[in-house]
C-alpha atoms as a PDB file:
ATOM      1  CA  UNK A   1      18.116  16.357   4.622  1.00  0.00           C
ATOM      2  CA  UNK A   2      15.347  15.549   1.613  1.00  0.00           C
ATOM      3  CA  UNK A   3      17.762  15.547  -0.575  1.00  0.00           C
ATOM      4  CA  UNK A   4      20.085  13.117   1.648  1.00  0.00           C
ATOM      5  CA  UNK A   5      19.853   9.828  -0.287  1.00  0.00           C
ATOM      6  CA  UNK A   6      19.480   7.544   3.389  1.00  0.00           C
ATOM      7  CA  UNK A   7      16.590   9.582   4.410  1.00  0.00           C
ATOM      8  CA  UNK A   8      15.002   8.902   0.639  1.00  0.00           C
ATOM      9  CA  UNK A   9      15.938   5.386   0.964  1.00  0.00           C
ATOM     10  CA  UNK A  10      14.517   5.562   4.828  1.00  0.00           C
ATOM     11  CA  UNK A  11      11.257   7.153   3.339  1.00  0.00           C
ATOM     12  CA  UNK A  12      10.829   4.757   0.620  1.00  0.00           C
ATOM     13  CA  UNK A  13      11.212   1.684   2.960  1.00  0.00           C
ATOM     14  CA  UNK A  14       8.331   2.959   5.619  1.00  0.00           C
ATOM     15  CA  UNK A  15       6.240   3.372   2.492  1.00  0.00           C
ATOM     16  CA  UNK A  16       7.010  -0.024   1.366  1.00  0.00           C
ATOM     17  CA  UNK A  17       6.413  -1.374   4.783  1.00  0.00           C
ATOM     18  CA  UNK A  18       2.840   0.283   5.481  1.00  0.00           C
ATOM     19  CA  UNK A  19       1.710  -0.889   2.065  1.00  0.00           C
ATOM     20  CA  UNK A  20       2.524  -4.740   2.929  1.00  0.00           C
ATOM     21  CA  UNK A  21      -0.712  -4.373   4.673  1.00  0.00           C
ATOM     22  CA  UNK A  22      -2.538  -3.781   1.979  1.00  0.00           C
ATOM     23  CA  UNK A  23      -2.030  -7.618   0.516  1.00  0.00           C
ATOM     24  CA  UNK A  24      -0.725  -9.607   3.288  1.00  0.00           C
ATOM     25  CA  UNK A  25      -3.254  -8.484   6.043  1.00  0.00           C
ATOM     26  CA  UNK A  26      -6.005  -9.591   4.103  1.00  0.00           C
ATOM     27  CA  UNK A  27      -6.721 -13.030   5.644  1.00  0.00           C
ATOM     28  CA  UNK A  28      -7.143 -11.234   8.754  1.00  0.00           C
ATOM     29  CA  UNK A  29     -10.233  -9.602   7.628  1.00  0.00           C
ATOM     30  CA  UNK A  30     -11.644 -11.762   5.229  1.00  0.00           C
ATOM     31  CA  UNK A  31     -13.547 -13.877   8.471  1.00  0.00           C
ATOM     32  CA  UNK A  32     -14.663 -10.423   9.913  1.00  0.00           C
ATOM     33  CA  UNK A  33     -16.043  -9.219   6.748  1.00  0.00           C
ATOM     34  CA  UNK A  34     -17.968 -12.801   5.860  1.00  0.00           C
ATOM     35  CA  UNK A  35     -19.927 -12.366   9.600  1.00  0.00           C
ATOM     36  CA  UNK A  36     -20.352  -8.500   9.343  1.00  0.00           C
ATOM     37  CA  UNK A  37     -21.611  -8.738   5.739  1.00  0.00           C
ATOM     38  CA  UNK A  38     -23.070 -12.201   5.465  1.00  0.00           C
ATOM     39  CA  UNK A  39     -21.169 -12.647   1.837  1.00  0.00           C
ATOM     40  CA  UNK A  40     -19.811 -15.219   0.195  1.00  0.00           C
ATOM     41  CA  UNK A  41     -16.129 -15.972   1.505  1.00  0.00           C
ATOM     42  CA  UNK A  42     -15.869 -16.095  -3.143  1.00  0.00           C
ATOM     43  CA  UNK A  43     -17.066 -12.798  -3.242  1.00  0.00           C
ATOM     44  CA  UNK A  44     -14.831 -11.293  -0.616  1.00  0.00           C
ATOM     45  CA  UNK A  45     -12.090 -13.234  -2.356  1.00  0.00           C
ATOM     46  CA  UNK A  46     -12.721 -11.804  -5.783  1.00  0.00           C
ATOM     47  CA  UNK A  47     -11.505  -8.398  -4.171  1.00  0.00           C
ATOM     48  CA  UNK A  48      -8.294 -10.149  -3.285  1.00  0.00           C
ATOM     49  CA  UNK A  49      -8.028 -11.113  -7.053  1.00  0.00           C
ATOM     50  CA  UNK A  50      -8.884  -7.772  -8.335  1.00  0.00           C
ATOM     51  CA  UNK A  51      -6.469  -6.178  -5.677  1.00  0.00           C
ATOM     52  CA  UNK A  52      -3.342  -8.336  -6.956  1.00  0.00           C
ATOM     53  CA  UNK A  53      -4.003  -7.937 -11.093  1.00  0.00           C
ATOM     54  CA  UNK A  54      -4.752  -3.860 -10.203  1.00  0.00           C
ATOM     55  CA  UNK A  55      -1.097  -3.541  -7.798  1.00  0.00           C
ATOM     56  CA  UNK A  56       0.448  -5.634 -10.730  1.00  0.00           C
ATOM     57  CA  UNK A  57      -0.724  -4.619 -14.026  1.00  0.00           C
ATOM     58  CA  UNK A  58      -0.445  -0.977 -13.247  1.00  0.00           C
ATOM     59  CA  UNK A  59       2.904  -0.999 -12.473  1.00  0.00           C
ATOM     60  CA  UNK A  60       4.423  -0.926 -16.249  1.00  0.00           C
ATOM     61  CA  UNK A  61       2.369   2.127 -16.962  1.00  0.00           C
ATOM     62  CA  UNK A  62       2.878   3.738 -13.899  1.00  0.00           C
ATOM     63  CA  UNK A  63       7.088   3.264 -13.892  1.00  0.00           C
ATOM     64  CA  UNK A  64       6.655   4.354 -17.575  1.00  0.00           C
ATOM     65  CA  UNK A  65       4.954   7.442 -16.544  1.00  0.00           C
ATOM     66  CA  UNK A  66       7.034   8.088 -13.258  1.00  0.00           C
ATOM     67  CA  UNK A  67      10.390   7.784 -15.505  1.00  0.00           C
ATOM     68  CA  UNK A  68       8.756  10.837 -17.882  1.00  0.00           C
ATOM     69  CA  UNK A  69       7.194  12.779 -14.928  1.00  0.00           C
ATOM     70  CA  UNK A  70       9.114  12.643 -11.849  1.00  0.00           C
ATOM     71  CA  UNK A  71       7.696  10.273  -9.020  1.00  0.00           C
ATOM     72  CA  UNK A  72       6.140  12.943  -6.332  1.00  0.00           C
ATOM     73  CA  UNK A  73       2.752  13.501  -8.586  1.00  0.00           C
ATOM     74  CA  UNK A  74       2.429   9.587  -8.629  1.00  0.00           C
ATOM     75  CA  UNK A  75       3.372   9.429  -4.457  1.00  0.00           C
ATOM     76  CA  UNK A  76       0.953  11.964  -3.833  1.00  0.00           C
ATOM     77  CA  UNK A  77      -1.365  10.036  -5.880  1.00  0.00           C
ATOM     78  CA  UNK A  78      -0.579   7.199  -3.866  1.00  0.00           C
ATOM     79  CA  UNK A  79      -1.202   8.412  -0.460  1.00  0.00           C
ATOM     80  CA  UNK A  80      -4.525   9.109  -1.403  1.00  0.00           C
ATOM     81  CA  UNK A  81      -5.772   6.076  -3.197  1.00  0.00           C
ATOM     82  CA  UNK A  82      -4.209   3.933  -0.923  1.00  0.00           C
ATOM     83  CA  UNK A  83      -5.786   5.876   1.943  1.00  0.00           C
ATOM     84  CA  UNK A  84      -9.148   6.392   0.330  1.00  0.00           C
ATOM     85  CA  UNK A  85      -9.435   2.737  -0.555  1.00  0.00           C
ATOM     86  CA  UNK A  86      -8.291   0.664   2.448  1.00  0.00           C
ATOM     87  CA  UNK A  87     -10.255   3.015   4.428  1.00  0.00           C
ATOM     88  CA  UNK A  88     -13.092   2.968   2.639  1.00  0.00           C
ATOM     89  CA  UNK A  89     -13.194  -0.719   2.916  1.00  0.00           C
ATOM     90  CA  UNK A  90     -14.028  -0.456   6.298  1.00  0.00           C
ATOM     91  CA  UNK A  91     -17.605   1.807   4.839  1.00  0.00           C
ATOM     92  CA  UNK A  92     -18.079  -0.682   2.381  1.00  0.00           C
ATOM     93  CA  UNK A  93     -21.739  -2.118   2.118  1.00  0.00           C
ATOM     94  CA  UNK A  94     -21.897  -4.163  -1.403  1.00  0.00           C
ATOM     95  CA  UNK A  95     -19.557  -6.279  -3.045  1.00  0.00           C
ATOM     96  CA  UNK A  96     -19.645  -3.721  -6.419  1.00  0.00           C
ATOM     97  CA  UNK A  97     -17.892  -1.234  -4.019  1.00  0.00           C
ATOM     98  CA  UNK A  98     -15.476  -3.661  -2.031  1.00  0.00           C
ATOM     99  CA  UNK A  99     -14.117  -4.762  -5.317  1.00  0.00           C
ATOM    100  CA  UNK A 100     -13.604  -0.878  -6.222  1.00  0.00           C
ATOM    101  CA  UNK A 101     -11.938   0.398  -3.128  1.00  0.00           C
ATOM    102  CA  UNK A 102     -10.097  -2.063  -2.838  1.00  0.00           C
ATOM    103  CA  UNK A 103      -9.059  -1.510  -6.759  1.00  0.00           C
ATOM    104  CA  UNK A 104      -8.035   1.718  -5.686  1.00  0.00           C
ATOM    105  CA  UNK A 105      -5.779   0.616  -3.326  1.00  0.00           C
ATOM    106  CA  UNK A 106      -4.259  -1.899  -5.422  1.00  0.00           C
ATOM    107  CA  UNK A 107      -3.799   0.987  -7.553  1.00  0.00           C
ATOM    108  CA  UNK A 108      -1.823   3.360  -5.025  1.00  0.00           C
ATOM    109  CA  UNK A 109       0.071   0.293  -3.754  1.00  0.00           C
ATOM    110  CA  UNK A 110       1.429   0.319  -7.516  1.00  0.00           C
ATOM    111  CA  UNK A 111       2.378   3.601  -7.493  1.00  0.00           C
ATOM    112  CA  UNK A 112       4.186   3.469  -4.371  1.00  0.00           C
ATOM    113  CA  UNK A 113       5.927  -0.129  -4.918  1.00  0.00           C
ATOM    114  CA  UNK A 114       7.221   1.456  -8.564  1.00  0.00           C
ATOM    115  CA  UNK A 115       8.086   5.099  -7.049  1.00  0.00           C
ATOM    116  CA  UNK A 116      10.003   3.855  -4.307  1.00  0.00           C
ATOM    117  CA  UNK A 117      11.545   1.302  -6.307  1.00  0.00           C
ATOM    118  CA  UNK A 118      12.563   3.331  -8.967  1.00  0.00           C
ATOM    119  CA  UNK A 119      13.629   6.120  -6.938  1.00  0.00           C
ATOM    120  CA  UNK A 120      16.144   3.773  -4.835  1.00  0.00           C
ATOM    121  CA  UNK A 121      17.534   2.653  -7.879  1.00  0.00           C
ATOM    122  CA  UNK A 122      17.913   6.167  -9.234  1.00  0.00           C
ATOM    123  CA  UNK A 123      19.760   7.547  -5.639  1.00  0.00           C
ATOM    124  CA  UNK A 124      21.802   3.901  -5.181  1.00  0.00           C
ATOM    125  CA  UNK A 125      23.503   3.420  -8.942  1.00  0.00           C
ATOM    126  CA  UNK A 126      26.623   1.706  -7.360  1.00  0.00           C
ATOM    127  CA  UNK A 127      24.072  -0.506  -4.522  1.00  0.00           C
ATOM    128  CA  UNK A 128      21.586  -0.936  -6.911  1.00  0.00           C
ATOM    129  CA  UNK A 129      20.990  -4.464  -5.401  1.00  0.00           C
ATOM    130  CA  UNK A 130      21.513  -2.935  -1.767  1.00  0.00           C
ATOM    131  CA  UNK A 131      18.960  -0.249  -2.170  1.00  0.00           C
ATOM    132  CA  UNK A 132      16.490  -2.961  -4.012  1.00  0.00           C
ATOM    133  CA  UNK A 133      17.022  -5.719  -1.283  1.00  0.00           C
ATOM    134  CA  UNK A 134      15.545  -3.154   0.979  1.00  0.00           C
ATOM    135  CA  UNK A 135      12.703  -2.387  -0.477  1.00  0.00           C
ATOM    136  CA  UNK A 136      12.114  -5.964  -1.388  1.00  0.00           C
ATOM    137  CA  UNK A 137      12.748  -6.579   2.386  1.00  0.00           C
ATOM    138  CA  UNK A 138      10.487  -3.681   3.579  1.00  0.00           C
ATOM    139  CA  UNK A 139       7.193  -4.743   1.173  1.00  0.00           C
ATOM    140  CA  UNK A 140       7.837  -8.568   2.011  1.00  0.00           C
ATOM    141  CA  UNK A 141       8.284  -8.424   5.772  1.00  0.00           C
ATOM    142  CA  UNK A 142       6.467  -5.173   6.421  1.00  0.00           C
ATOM    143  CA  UNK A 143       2.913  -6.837   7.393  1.00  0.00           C
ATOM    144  CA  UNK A 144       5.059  -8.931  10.591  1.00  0.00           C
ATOM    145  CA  UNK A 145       5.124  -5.611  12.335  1.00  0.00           C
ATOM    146  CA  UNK A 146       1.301  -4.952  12.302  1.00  0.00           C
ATOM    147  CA  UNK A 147      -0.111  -7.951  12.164  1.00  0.00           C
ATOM    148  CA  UNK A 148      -0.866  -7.898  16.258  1.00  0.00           C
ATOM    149  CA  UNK A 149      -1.942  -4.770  15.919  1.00  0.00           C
ATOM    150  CA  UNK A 150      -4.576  -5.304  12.826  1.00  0.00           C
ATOM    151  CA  UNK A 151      -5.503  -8.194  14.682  1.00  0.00           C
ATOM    152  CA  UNK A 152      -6.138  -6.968  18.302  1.00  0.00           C
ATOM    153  CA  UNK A 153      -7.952  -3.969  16.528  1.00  0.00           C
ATOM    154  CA  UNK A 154      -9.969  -6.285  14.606  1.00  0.00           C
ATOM    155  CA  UNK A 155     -10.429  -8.275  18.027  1.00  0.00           C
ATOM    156  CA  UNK A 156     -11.662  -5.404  19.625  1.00  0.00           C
ATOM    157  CA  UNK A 157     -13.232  -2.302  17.819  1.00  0.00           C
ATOM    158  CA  UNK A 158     -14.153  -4.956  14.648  1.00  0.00           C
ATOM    159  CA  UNK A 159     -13.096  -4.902  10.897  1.00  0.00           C
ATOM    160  CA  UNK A 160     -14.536  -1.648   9.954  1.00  0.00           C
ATOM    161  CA  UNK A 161     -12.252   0.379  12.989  1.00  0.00           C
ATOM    162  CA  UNK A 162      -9.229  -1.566  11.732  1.00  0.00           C
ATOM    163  CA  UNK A 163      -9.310  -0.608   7.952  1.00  0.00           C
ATOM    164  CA  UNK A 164      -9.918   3.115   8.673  1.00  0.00           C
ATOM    165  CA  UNK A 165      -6.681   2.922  11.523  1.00  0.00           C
ATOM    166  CA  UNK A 166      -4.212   1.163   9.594  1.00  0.00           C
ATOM    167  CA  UNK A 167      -5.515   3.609   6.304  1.00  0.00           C
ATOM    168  CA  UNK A 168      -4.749   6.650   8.456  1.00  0.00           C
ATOM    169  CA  UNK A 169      -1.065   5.181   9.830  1.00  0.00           C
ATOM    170  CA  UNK A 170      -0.410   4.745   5.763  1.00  0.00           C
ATOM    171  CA  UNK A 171      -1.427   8.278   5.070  1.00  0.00           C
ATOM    172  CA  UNK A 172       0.427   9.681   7.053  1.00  0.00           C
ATOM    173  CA  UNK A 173       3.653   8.142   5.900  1.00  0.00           C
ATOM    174  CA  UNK A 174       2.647   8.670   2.494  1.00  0.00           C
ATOM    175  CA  UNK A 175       3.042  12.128   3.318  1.00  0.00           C
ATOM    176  CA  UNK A 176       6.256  11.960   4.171  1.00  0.00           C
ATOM    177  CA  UNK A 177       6.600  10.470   0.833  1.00  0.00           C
ATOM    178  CA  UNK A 178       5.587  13.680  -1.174  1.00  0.00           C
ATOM    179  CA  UNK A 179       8.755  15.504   0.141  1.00  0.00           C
ATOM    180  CA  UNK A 180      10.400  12.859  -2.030  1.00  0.00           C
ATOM    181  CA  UNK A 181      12.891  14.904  -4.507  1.00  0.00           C
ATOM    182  CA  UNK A 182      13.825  13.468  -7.701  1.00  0.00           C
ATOM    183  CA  UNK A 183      18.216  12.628  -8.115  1.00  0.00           C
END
């Protein structure tokens, strides 16, 4: 079954999906963050910037490297910066370590976006626009299915309880992303 192309595809789109999160459910806690911290609403911004050059600026390297070395090292990889660093955002208490965590997420959301990516091109050579749609489809509208969620947990356990939930949901299907066999 791991080596079944669908359930590769299947794998790679929940990984996509969860990671949406990452960049589009971060106007939902940018308000929280402001009252809980007292920052600037710039400050808490500047992670958004650093967030968005990290996910994109990685992401030659990192397809360069998971061409050479296979992509379950850089999955693995993945799971845990993404995991680490949205969680951690939720433990964060200065700006200097907002703007890392949330680096290191940007980070792991590169590795993921290229790996799955790349690997559904790899396992789709005659749907190559199929198997890319997807993923384009799963990244883009991923965030619609947890935006109630992020926001009734952010509603009522505060910012902090919804960055360590949503971390743990992404885990967890990052794992399912290290059974990830190369074609």
């Amino acid at each position: 079954m791991i080596n079944n192309r669908w359930f590769q595809l299947c794998a790679s789109l929940v990984a996509m999906i969860m990671i949406a999160n990452l960049q589009y459910a971060w106007t939902l806690f940018v308000q929280p963050l402001q009252a809980g911290t007292g920052w600037k609403l710039s400050d808490i911004q500047a992670a958004f910037t650093l967030f968005i050059l990290f996910q994109t600026w990685v992401q030659p390297l990192d397809g360069w490297l998971i061409d050479r070395l296979g992509p379950r090292g850089f999955i693995t990889a993945a799971g845990l910066m993404c995991g680490v660093g949205w969680a951690g955002l939720g433990y964060a208490t200065s700006l200097p370590m907002l703007y890392a965590l949330y680096c290191l997420a940007g980070t792991g959301a590169a590795f993921v976006y290229s790996g799955s990516i790349g690997s559904a091109l790899k396992w789709f050579k005659e749907r190559r626009g199929l198997a890319s749609g997807i993923m384009a489809a799963g990244f883009g509208g991923g965030t619609a299915l947890f935006i109630p969620i992020i926001s009734s947990t952010i509603a009522s356990s505060g910012y902090q309880t919804a960055f360590i939930a949503t971390s743990d949901a992404q885990s967890w299907n990052q794992r399912l992303l290290i059974t990830r066999v190369s074609p």
